[in-house]
N, C-alpha and C. Protein backbone atom coordinates (compact mmCIF):
# COMPACT_ATOMS: atom_id res chain seq x y z
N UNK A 1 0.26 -28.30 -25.72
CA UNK A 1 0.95 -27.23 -25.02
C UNK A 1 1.91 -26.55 -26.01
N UNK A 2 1.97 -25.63 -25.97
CA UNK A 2 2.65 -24.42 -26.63
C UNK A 2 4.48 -24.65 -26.50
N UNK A 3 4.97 -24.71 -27.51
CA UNK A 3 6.18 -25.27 -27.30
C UNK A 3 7.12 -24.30 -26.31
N UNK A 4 6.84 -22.93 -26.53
CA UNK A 4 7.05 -21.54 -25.86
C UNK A 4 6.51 -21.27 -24.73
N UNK A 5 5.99 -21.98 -24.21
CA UNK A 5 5.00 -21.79 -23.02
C UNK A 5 6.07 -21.34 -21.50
N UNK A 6 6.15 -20.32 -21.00
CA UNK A 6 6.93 -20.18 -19.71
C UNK A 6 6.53 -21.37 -18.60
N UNK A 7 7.21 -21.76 -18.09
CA UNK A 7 7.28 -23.20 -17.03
C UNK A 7 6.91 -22.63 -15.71
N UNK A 8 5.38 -23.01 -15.02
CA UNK A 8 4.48 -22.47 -13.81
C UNK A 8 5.95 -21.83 -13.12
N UNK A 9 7.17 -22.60 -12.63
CA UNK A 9 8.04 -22.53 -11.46
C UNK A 9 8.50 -20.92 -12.19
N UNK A 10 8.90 -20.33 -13.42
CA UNK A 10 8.55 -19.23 -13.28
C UNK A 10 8.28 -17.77 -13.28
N UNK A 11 6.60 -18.42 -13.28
CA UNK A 11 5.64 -17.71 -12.82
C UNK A 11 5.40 -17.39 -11.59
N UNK A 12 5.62 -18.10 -10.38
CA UNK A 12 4.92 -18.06 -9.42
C UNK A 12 5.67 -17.58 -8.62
N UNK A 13 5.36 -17.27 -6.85
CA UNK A 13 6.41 -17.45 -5.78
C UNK A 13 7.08 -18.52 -5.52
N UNK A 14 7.77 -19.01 -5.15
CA UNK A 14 9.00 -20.12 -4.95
C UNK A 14 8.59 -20.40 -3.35
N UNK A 15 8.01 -19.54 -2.01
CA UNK A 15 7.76 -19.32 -1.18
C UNK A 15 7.43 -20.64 -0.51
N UNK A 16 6.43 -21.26 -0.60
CA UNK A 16 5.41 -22.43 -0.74
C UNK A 16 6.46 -23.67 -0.95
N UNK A 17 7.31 -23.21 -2.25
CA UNK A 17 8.33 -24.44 -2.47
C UNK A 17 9.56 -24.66 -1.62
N UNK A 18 9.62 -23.44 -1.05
CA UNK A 18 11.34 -23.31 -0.24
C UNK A 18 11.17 -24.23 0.77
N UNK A 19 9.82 -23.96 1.42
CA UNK A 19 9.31 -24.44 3.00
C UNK A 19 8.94 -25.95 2.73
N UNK A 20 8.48 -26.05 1.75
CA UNK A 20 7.88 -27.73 1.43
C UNK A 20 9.15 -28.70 1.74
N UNK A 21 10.46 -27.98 1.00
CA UNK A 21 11.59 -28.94 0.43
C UNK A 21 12.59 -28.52 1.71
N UNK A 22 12.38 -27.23 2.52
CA UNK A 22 13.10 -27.27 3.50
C UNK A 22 12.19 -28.53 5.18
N UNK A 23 11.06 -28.44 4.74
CA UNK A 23 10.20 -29.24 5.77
C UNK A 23 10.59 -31.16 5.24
N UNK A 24 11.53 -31.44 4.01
CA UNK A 24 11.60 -32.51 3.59
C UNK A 24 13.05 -32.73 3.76
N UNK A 25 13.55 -31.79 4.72
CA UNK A 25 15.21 -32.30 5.14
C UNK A 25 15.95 -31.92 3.34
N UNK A 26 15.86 -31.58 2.75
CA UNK A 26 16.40 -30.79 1.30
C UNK A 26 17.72 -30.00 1.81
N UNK A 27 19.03 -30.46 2.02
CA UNK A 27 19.79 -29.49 1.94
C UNK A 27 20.05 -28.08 1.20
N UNK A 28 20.44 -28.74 0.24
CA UNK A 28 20.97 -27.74 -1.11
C UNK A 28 19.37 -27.53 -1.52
N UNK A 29 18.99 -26.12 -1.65
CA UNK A 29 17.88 -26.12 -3.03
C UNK A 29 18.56 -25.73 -4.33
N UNK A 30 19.72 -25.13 -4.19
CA UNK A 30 20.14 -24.70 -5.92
C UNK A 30 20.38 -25.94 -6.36
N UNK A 31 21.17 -27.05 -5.49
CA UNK A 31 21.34 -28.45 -6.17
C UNK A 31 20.10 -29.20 -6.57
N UNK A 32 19.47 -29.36 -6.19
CA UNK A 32 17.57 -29.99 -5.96
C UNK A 32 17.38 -30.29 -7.38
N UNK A 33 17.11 -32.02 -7.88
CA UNK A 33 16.71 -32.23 -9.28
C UNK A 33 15.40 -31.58 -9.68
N UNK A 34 15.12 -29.87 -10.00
CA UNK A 34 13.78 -29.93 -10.01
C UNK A 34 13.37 -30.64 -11.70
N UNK A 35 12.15 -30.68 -12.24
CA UNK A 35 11.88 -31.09 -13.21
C UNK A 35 12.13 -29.67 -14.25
N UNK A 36 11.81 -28.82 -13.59
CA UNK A 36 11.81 -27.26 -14.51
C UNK A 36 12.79 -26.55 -13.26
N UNK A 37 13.41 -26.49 -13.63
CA UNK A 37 14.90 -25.58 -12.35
C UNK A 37 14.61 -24.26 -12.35
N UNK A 38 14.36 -23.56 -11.14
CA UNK A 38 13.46 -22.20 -11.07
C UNK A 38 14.99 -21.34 -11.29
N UNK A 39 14.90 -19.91 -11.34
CA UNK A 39 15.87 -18.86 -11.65
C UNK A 39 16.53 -18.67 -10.49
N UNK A 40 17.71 -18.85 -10.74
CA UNK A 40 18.51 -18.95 -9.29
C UNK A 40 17.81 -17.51 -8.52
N UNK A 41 17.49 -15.98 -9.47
CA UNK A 41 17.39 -15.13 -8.97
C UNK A 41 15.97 -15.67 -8.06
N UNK A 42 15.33 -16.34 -8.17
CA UNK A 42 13.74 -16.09 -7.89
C UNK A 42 13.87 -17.18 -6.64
N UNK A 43 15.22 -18.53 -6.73
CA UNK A 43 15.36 -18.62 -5.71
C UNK A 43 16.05 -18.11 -4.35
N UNK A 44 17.37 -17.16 -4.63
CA UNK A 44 17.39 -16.76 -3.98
C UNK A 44 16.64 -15.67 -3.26
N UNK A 45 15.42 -14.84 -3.61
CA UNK A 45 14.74 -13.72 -3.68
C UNK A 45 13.66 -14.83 -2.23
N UNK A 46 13.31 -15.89 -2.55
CA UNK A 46 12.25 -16.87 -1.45
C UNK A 46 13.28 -16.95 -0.69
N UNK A 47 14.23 -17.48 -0.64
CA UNK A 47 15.29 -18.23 0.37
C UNK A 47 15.56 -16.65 1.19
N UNK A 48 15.86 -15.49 0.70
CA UNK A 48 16.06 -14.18 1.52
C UNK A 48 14.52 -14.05 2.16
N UNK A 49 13.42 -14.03 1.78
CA UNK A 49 11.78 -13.98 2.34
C UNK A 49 11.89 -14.46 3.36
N UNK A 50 12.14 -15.39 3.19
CA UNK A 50 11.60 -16.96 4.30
C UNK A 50 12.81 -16.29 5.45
N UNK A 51 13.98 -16.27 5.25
CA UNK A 51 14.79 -15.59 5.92
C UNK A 51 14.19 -14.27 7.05
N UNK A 52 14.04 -13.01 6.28
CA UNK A 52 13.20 -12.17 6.58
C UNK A 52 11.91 -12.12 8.05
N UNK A 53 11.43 -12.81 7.43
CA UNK A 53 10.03 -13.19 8.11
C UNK A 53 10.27 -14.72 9.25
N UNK A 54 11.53 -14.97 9.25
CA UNK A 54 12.16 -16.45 10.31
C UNK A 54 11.64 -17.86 10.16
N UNK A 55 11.25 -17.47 8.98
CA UNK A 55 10.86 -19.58 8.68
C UNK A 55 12.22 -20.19 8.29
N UNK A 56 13.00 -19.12 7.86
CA UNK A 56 14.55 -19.91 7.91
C UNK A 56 14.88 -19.77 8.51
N UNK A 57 16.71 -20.24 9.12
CA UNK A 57 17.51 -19.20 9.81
C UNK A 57 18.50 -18.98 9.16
N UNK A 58 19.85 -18.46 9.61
CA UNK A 58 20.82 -18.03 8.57
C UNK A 58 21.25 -18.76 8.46
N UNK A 59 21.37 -20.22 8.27
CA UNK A 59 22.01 -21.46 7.37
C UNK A 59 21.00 -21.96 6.78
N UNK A 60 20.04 -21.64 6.35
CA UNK A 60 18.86 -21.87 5.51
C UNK A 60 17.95 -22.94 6.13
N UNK A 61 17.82 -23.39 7.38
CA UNK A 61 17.61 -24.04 7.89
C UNK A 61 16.07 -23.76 8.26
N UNK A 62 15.04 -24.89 8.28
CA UNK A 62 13.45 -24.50 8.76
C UNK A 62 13.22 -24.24 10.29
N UNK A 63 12.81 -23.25 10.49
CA UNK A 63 12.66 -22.74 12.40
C UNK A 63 11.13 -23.49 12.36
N UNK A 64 10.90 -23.12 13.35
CA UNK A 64 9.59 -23.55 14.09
C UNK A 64 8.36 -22.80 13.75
N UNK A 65 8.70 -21.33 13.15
CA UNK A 65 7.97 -20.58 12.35
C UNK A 65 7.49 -21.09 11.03
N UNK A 66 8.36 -21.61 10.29
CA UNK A 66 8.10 -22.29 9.54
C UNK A 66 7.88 -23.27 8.86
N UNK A 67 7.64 -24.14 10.54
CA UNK A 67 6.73 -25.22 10.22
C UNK A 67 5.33 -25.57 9.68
């Protein structure tokens, strides 16, 4: 592997990850040991989505939508 190589987390949507770690009782995600720590911007940008569309609610919390 390329010592320079950008880290998948990111590349990708965070979307998929917000809901996984909010469906795993995950309080904090900015605190969250990830292995590669995504861009606070890119997390907050999912955490406002998920918001948006009601798989959160406004304490970042998982609704029933986004189960």
């Amino acid at each position: 592997m390329a010592a320079n190589k950008t880290p998948d987390i990111d590349c990708s949507s965070l979307d998929h990850l917000v809901l996984r770690l909010k469906t795993l009782k995950v309080k904090d995600l900015w605190m969250f040991p990830y292995l590669s720590k995504p861009k606070v911007d890119s997390l907050n940008s999912s955490v406002e989505s998920m918001q948006l569309i009601g798989c959160l609610d406004d304490n970042n919390e998982i609704t029933q939508i986004g189960r």
